[in-house]
C-alpha atoms as a PDB file:
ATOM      1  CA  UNK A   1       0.000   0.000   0.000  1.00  0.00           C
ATOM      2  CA  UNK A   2       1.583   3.366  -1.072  1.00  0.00           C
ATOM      3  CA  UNK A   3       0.806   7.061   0.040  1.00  0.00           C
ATOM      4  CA  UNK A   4      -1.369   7.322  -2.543  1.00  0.00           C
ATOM      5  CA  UNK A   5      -3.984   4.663  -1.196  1.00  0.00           C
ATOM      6  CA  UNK A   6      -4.349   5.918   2.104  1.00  0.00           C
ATOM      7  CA  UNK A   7      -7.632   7.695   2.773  1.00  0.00           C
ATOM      8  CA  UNK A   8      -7.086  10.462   5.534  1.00  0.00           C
ATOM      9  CA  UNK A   9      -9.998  10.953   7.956  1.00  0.00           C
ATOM     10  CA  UNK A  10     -10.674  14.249   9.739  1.00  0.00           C
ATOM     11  CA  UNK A  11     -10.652  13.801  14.102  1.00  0.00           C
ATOM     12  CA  UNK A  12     -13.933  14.686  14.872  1.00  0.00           C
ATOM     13  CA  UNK A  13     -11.760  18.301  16.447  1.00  0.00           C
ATOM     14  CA  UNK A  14     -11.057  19.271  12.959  1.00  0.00           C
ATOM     15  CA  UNK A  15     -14.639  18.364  11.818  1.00  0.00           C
ATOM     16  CA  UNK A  16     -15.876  20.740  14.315  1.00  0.00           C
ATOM     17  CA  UNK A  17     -13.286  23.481  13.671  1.00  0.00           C
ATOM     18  CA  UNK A  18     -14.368  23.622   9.933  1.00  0.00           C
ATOM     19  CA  UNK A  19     -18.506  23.332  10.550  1.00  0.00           C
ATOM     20  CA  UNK A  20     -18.668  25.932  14.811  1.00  0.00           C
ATOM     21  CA  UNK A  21     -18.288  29.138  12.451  1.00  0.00           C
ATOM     22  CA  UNK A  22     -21.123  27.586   9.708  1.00  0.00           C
ATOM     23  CA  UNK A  23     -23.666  26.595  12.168  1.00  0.00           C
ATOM     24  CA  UNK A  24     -22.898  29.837  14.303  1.00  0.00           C
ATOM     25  CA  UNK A  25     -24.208  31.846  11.301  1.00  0.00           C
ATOM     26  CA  UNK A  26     -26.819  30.241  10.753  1.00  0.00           C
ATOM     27  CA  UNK A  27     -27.890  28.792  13.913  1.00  0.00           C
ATOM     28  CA  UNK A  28     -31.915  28.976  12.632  1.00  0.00           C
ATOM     29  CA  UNK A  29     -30.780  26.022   9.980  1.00  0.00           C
ATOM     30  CA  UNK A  30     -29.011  23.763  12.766  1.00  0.00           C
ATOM     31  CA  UNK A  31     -31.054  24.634  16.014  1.00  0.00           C
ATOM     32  CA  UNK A  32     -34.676  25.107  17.165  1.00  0.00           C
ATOM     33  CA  UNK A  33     -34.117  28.522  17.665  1.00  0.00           C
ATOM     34  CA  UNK A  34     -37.627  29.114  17.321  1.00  0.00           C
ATOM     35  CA  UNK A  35     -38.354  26.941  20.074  1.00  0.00           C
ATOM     36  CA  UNK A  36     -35.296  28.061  22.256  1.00  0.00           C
ATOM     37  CA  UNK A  37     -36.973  31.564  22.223  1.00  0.00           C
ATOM     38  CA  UNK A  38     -40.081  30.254  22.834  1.00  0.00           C
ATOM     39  CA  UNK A  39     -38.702  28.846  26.540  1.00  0.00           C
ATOM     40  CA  UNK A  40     -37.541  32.050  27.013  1.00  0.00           C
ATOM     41  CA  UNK A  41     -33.658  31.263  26.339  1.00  0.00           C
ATOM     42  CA  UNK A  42     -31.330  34.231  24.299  1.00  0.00           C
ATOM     43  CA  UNK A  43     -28.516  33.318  22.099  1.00  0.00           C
ATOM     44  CA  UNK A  44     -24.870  35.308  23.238  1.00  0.00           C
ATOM     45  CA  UNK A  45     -21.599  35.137  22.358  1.00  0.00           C
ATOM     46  CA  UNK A  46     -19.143  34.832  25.492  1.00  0.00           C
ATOM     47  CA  UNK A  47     -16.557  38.265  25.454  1.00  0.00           C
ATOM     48  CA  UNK A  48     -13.853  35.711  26.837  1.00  0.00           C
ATOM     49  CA  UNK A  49     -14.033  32.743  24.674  1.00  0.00           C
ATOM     50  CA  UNK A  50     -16.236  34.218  21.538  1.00  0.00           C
ATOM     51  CA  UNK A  51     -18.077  30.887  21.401  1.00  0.00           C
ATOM     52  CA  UNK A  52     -22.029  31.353  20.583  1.00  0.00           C
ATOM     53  CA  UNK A  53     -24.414  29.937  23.702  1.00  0.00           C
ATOM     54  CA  UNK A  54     -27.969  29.816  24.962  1.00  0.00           C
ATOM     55  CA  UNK A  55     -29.029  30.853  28.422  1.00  0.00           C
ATOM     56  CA  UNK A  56     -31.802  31.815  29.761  1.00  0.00           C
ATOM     57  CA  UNK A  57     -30.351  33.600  32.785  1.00  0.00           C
ATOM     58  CA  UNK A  58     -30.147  37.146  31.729  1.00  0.00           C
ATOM     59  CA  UNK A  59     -27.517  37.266  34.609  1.00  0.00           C
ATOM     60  CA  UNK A  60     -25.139  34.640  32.420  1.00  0.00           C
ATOM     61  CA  UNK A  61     -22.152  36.908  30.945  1.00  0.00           C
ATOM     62  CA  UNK A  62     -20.195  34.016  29.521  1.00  0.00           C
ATOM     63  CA  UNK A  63     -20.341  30.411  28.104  1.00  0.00           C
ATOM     64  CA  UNK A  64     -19.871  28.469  31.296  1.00  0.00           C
ATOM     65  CA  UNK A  65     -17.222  26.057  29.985  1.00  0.00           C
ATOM     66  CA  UNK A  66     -14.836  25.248  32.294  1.00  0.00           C
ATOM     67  CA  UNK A  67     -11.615  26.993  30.841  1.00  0.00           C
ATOM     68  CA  UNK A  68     -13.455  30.343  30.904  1.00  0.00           C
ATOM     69  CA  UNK A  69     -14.745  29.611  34.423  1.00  0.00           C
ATOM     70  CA  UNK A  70     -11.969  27.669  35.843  1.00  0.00           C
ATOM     71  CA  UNK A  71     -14.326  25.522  37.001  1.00  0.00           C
ATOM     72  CA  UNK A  72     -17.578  22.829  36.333  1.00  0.00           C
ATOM     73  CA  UNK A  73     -19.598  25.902  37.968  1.00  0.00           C
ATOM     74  CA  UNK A  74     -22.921  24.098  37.530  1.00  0.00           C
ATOM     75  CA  UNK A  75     -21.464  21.016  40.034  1.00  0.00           C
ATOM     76  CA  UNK A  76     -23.306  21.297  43.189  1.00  0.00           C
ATOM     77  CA  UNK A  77     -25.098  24.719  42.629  1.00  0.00           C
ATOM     78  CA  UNK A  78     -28.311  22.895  41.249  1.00  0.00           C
ATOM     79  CA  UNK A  79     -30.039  23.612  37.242  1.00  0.00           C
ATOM     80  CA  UNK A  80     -32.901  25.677  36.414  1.00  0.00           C
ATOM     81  CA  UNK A  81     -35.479  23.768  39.179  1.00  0.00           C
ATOM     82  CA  UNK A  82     -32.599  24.627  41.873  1.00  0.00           C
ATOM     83  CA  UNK A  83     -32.427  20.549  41.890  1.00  0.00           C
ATOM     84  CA  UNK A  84     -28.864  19.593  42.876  1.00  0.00           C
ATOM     85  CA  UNK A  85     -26.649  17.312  40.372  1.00  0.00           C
ATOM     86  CA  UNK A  86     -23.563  15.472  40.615  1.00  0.00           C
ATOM     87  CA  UNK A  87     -20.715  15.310  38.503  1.00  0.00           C
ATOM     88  CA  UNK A  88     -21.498  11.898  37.391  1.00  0.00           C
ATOM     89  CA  UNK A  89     -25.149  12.708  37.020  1.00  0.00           C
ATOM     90  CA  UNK A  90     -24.433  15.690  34.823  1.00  0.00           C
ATOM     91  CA  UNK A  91     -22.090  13.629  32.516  1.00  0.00           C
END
């Protein structure tokens, strides 16, 4: 088998490098935004990371993930009900 027959395959990292900036311009083709708005959740983009979310806290000011927060913030401190999750339960 030479160079030449090898198929190379994308990571699924590269896949989603080439399709965040295509579904974050046109999020009404790849999300229920309709429906999102409906529950009462806004679309942002976070000022630290620049990565498009939807919250429906209008006290949320960034993404949550965990490199802009230094932390799993949402561990402990409950979801929308106030209910408490773990870790494991959140995974």
């Amino acid at each position: 088998m030479t160079d030449a027959d090898t198929v190379k395959c994308l990571s699924a990292k590269e896949i989603k490098q080439l399709v965040k900036p295509v579904f974050a311009a046109n999020p009404e083709k790849y999300y229920p935004v309709t429906t999102f708005k409906n529950l009462g959740f806004n679309r942002r983009q976070c000022p630290i990371s620049n990565e498009w979310y939807w919250t429906y806290k209008d006290s949320k000011k960034t993404c949550g993930d965990s490199n802009v927060e230094g932390e799993y913030s949402f561990i402990g401190k409950g979801y929308g009900d106030g209910k408490k999750i773990t870790y494991a339960e959140a995974w």
